[in-house]
Protein backbone atom coordinates (compact mmCIF):
# COMPACT_ATOMS: atom_id res chain seq x y z
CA UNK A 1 106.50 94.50 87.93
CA UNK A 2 105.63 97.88 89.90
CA UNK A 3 106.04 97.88 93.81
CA UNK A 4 103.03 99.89 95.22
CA UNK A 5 101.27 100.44 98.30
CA UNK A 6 97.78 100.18 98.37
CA UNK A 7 95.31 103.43 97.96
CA UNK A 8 93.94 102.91 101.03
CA UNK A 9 96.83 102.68 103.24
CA UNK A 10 98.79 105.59 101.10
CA UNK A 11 97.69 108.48 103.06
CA UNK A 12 98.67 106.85 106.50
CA UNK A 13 101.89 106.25 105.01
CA UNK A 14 102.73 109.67 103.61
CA UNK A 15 101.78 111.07 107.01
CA UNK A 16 103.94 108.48 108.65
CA UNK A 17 107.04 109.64 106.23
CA UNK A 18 106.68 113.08 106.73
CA UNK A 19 106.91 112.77 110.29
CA UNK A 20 109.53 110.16 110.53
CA UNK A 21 111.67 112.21 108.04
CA UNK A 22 111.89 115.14 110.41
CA UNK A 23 112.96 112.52 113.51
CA UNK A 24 115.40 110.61 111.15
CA UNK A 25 116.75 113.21 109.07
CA UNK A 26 119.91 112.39 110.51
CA UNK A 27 120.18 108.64 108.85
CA UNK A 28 120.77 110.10 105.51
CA UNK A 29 124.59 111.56 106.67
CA UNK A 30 125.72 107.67 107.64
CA UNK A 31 128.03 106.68 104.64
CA UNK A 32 128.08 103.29 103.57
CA UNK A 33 131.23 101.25 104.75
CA UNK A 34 133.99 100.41 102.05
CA UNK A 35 134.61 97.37 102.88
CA UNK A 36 131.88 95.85 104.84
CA UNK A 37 132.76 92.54 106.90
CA UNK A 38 129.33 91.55 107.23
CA UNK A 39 126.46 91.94 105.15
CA UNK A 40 122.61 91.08 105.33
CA UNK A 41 119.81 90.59 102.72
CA UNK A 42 116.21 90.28 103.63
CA UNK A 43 113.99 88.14 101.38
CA UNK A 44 111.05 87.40 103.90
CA UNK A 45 108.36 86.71 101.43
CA UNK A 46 107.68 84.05 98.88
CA UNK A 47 109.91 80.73 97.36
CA UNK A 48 109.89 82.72 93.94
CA UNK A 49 110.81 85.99 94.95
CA UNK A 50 113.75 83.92 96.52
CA UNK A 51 115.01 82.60 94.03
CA UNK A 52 114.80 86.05 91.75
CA UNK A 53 117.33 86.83 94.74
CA UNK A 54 120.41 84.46 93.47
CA UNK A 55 121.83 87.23 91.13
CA UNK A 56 121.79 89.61 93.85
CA UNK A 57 123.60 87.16 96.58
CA UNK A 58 126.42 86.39 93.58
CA UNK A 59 126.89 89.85 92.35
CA UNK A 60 127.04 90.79 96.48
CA UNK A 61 129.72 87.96 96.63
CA UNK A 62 131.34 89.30 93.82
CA UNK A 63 131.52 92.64 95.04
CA UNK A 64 132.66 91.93 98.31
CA UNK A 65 134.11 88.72 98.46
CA UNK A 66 135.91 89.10 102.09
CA UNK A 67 132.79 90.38 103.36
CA UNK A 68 130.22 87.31 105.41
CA UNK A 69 127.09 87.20 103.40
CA UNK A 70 124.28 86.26 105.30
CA UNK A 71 120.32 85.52 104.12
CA UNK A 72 117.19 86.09 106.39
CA UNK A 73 114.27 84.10 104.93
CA UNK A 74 110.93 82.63 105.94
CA UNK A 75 111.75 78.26 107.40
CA UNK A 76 109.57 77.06 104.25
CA UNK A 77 112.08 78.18 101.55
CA UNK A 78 115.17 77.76 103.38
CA UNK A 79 115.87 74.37 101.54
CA UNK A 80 116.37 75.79 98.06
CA UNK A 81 118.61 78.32 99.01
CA UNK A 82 121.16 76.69 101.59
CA UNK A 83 123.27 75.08 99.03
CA UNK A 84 123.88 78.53 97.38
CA UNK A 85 128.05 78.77 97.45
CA UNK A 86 127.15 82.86 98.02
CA UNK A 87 125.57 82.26 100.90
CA UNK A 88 127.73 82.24 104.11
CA UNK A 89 125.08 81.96 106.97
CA UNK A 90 120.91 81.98 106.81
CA UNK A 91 118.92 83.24 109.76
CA UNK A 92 115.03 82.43 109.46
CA UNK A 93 112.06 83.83 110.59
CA UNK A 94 108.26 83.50 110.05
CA UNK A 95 106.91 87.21 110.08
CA UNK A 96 103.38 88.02 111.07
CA UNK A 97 102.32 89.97 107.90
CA UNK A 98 103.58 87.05 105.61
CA UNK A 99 101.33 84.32 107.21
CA UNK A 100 101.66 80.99 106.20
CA UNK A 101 99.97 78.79 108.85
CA UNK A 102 101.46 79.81 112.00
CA UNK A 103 103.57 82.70 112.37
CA UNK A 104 105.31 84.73 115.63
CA UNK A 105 103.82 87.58 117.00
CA UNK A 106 104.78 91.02 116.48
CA UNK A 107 106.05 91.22 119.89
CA UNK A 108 108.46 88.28 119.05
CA UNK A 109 109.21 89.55 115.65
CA UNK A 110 110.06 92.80 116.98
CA UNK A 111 112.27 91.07 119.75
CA UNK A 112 114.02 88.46 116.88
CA UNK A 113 114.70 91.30 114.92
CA UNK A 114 116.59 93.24 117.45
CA UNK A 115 118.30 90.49 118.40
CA UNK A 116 120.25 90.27 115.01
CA UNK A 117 121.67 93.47 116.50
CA UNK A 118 124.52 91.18 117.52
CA UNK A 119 125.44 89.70 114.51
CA UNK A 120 126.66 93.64 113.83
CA UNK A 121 125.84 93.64 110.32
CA UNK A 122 127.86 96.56 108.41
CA UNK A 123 124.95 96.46 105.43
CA UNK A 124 121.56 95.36 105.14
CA UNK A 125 119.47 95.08 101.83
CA UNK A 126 116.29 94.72 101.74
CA UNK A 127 114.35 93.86 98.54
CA UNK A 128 110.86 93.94 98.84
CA UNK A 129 110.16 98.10 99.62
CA UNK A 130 107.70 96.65 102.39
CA UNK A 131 107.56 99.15 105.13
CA UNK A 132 107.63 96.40 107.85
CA UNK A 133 110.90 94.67 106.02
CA UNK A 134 112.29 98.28 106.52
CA UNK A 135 111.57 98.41 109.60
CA UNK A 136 113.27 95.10 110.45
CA UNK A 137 116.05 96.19 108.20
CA UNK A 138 116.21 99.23 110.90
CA UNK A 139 115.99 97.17 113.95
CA UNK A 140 118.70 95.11 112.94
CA UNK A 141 121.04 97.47 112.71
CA UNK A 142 124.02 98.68 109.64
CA UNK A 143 124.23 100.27 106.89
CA UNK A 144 120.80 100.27 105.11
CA UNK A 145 119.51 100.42 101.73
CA UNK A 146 116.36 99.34 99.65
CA UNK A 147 113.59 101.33 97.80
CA UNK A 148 111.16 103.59 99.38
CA UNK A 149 108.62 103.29 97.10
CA UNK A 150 105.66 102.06 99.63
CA UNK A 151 107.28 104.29 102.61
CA UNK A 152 109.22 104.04 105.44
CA UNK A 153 111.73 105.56 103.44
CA UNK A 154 113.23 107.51 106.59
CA UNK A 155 114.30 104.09 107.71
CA UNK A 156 116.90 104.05 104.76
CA UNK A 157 120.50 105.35 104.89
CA UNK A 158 120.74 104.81 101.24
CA UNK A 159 117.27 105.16 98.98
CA UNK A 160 117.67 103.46 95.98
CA UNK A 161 115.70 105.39 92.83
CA UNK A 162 112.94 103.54 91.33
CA UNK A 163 112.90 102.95 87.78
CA UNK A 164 109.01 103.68 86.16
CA UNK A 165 109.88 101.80 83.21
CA UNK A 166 108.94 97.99 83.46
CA UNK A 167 111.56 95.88 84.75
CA UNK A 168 111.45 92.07 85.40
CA UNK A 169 111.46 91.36 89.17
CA UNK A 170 115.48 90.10 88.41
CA UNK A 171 116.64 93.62 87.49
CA UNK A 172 114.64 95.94 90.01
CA UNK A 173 116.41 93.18 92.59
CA UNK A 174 120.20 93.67 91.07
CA UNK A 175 119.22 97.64 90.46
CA UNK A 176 119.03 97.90 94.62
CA UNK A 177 123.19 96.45 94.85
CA UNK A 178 123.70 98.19 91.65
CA UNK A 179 123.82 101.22 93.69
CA UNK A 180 126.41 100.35 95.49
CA UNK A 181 128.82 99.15 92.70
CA UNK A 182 127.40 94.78 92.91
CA UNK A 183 126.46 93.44 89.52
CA UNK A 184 125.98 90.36 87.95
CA UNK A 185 124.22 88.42 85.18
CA UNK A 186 120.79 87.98 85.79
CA UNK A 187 120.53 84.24 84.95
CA UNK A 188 119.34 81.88 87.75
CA UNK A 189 120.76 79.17 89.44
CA UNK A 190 119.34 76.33 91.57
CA UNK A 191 121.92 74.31 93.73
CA UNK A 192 120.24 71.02 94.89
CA UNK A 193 121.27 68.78 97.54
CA UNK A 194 123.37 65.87 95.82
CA UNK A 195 120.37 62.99 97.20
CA UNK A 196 117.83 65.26 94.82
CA UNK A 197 120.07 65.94 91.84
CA UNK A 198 121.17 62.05 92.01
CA UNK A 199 117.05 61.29 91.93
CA UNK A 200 116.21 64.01 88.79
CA UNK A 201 119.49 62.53 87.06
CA UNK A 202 118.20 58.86 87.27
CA UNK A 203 114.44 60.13 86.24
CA UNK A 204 115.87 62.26 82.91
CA UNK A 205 118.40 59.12 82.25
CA UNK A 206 115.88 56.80 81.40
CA UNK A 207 114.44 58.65 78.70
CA UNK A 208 117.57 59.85 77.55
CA UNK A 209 117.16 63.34 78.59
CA UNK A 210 119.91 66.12 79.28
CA UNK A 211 118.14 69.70 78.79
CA UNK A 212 114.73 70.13 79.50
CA UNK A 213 112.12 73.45 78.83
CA UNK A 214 109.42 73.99 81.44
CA UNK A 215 106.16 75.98 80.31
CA UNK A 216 104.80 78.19 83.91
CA UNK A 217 101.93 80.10 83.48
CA UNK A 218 102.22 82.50 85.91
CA UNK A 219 99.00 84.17 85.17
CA UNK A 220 96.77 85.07 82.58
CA UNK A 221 98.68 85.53 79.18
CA UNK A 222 101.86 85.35 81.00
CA UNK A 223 103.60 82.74 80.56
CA UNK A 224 107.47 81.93 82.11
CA UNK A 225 110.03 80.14 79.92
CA UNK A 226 112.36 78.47 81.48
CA UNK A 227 115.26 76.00 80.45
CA UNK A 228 117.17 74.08 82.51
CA UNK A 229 120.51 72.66 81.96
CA UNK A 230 122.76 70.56 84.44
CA UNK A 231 126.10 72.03 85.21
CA UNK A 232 127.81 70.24 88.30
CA UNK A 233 126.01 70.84 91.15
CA UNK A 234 123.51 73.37 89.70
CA UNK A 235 120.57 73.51 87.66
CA UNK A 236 120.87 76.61 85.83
């Protein structure tokens, strides 16, 4: 998949860059801590796009194992990622240009954001190259690094270059920790709560079922493979 900003709202944001670069030229010189203690990733968007997240959080953990690896995500999706062993904290927040029913204000957001200020987060990476994640990215302070491709760029201590060729969502996600020495496979894993993995276990048992392949159609002629295999704690 391509991240891209609209045609209409392009202009605006060029104009917005170019002027922001010459106020935040300064950004660029901060260098990236060597061993960060704390470390952020924003994922404010959708339960999928979460999900294509889990290589990033274990290559991060990988990376940096001393380091406290927290994840800011929207309330909705926070149940099928707070089992993740990566995962050391999660700090949600419903953001007014992702609405889903009700949502803060930007007043609110703006103020929530700033507040994570405290936490004193040595790096933040942020995933979706939205302008207003980079600008939350911003407010909450560190070391910060993400694409640019749909501006807001200035906002960035670290820009990470976008590949043109076509990428699955997976790799343009590790490509963005990549840059900063994190890797890991790109296979997913789902850790379940023991009360759901107990109920799935009992519904595959009675037909005597231990792998299973589920058909997704994401869209039209696309169509996601997936197969699942039990391994502990984690669907995989």
């Amino acid at each position: 998949m391509h991240y891209e900003a609209s045609y209409f709202f392009k202009p605006f944001l060029f104009i917005i860059d170019v002027i922001g670069s010459l106020f935040f030229f300064w950004i660029k010189f901060y260098q990236m801590p060597s061993n960060p203690r704390k470390i952020l990733v924003i994922r404010l968007d959708h339960a999928g796009d979460l999900l294509m997240t889990v290589p990033v959080l274990r290559a991060l953990r990988a990376r940096f194992p001393m380091a406290e690896l927290s994840l800011l995500c929207r309330p909705f999706v926070k149940e099928i990622i707070d089992t993740n062993p990566a995962i050391d904290s999660i700090f949600v927040f419903e953001p007014p240009w992702f609405r889903r029913g009700k949502s803060a204000g930007w007043l609110k957001a703006f103020s929530f954001f700033w507040s994570l200020r405290k936490q004193k987060f040595d790096v933040v990476v942020e995933l979706h190259a939205d302008p207003r994640n980079i600008l939350a990215a911003f407010l909450a302070g560190g070391f910060r690094l993400g694409y640019a491709v749909r501006g807001f760029g200035f906002l960035l201590n670290k820009t990470v270059k976008y590949s043109l060729e076509k990428k699955h969502m997976i790799e343009r996600n590790l490509d963005v920790v990549r840059s900063i020495g994190a890797d890991a496979a790109s296979n997913l894993e789902l850790f379940l709560k023991k009360k759901y993995i107990m109920s799935v276990k009992k519904e595959l048992a009675e037909y005597g079922i231990k792998s299973f392949v589920l058909l997704y159609a994401i869209k039209e002629n696309t169509v996601l493979l997936v197969k699942f295999e039990h391994h502990d704690n984690a669907y995989r």
